[in-house]
Protein backbone atom coordinates (compact mmCIF):
# COMPACT_ATOMS: atom_id res chain seq x y z
CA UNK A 1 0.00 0.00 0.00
CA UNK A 2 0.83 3.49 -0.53
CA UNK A 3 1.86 5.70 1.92
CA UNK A 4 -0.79 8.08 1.27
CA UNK A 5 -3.39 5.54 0.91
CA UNK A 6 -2.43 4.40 4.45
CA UNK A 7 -2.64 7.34 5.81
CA UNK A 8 -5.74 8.35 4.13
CA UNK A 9 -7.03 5.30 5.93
CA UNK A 10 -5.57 5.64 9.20
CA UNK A 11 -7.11 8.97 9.53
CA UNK A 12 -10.32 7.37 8.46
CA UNK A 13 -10.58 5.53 11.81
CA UNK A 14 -11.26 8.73 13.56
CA UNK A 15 -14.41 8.46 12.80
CA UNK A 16 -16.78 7.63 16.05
CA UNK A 17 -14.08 8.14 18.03
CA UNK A 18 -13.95 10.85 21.23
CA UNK A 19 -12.09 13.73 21.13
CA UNK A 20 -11.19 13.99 25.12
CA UNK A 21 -8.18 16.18 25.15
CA UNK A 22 -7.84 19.74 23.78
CA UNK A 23 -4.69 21.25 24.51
CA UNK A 24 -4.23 25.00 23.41
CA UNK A 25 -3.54 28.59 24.36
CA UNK A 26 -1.03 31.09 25.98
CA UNK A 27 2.48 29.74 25.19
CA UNK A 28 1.54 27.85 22.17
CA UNK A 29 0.55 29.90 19.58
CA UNK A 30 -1.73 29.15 17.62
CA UNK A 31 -0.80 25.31 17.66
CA UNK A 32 -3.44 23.26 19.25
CA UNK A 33 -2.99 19.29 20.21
CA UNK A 34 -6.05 16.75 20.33
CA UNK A 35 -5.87 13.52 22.22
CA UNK A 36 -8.68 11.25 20.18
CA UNK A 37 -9.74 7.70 20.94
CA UNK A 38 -9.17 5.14 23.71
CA UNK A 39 -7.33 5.94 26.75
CA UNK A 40 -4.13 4.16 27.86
CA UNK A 41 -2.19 5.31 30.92
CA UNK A 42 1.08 6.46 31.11
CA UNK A 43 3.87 4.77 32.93
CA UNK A 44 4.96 8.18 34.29
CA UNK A 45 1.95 11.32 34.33
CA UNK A 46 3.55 14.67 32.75
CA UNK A 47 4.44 17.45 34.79
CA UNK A 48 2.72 20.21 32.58
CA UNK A 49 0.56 22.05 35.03
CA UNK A 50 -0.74 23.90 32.15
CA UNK A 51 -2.47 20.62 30.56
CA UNK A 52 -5.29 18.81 31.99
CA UNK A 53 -5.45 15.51 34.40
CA UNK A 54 -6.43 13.30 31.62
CA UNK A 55 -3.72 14.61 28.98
CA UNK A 56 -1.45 14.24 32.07
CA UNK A 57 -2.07 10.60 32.74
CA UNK A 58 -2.83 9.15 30.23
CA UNK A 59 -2.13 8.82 26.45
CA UNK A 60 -4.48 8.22 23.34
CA UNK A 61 -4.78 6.45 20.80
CA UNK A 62 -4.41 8.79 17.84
CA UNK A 63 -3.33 12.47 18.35
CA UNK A 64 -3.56 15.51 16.19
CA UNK A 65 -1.07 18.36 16.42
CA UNK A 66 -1.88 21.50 14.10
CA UNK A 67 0.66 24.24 12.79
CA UNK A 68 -1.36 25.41 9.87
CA UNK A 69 -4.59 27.48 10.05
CA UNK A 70 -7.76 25.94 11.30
CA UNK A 71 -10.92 27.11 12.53
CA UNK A 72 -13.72 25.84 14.26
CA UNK A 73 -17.54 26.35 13.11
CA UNK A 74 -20.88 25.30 13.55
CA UNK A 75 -23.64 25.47 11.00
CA UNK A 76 -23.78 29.60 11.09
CA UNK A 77 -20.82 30.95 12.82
CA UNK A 78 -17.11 30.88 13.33
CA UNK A 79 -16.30 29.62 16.71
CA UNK A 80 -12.67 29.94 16.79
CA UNK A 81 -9.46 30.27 14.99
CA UNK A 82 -5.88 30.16 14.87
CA UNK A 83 -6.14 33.70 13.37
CA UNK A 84 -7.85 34.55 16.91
CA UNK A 85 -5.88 35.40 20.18
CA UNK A 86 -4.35 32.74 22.31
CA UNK A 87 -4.82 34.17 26.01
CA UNK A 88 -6.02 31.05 28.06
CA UNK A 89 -9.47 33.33 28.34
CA UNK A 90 -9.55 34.27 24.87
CA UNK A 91 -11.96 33.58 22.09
CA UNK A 92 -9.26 30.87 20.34
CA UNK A 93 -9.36 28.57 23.70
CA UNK A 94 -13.35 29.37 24.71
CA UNK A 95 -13.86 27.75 21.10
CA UNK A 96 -11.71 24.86 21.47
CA UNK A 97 -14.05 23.71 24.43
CA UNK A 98 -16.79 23.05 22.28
CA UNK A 99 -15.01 19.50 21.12
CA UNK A 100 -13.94 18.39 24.33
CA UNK A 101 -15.80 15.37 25.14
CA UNK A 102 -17.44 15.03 21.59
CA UNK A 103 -17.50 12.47 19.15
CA UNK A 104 -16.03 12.42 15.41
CA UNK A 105 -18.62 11.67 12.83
CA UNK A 106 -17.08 12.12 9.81
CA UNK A 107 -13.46 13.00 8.69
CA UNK A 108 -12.91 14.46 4.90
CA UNK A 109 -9.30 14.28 3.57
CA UNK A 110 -8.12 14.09 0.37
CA UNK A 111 -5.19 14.76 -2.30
CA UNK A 112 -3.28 16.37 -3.38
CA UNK A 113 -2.69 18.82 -0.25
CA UNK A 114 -4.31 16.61 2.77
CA UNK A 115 -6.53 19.40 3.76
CA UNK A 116 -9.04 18.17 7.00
CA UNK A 117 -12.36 18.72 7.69
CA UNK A 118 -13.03 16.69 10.99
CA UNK A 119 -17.15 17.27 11.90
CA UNK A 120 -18.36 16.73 15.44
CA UNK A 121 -21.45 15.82 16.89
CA UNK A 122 -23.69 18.80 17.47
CA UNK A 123 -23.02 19.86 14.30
CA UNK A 124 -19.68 21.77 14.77
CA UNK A 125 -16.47 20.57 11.87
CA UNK A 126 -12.92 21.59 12.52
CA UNK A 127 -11.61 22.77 9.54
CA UNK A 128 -7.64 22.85 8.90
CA UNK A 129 -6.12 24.29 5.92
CA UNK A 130 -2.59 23.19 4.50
CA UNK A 131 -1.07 26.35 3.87
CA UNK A 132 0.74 29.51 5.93
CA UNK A 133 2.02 32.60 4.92
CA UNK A 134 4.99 34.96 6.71
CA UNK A 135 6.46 31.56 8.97
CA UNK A 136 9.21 29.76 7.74
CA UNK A 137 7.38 26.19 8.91
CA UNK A 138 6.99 23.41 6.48
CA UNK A 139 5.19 21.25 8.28
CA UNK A 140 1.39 21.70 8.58
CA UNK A 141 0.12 19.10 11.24
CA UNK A 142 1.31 15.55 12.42
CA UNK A 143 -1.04 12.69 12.81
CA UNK A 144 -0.41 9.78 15.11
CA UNK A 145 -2.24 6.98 14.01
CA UNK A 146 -1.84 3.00 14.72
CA UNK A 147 1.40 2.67 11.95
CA UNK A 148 3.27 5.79 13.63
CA UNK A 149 3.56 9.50 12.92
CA UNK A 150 2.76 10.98 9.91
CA UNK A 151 3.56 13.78 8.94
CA UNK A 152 1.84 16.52 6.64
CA UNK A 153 3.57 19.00 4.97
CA UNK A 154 3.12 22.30 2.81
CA UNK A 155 1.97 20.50 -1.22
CA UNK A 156 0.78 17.15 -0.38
CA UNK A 157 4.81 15.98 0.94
CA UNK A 158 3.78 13.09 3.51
CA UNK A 159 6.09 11.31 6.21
CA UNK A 160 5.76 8.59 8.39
CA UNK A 161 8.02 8.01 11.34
CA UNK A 162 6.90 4.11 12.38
CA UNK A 163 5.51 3.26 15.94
CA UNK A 164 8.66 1.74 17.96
CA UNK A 165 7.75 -2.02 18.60
């Protein structure tokens, strides 16, 4: 198989999975980590104060980290954004709390760039967009599915970094 048909179907298995962890704000930018699917715990919680006692102890089983643009959006509005400020109290984070505890329904990823649109119960789709202007980044988000770590960069280039076994 292809390495972008198995990733196109890794990220497939997202779907009716729970998105439990949302880990964003002041520090980060506008890069935001989700912790998706079942639960395992970790040998060792992390320190971070700044995360929350599930991303502490315990690890998932896929994970989404974003560098490129995304926004979040229900049916008639724009939730949030990685355009939007990241103060823990700001608009960016308030948004990001509206997929905590929700379940996938449908992700929509294709070729040639690998552009997501993850929708969520209750009718609210995070949207991320394979592209940035002004950063000298080339990497647009990094997926962890069951194979390893892929990676998604700027014009459809895909990595994948297997699991260690």
């Amino acid at each position: 198989m292809h390495l972008d048909e198995s990733f196109l179907q890794e990220i497939s298995n997202l779907d009716g999975e729970e998105c439990w962890g949302v880990t964003g704000g002041s520090g980060t930018g506008s890069v935001i980590s989700l912790d998706i699917g079942k639960k395992t715990a970790r040998a060792k919680p992390v320190r971070n104060a700044h995360l929350t006692e599930l991303v502490r102890c315990y690890e998932s089983a896929y994970s989404l980290l974003l560098y490129c643009p995304w926004r979040m959006e229900s049916k008639s509005k724009v939730l949030s954004g990685s355009h939007m400020s990241n103060e823990n109290d700001g608009p960016m984070v308030r948004g990001l709390e509206f997929i905590r505890g929700k379940k996938i329904e449908t992700v929509t990823c294709a070729r040639p760039a690998f552009d997501l649109r993850i929708e969520f119960e209750g009718e609210l789709s995070l949207v991320i967009h394979c592209s940035l202007i002004g950063m000298d980044a080339d990497e647009c988000y990094v997926f962890k599915g069951k194979l390893g770590w892929y990676s998604v960069g700027f014009d459809g280039r895909l990595s994948l970094e297997n699991a260690e076994t």
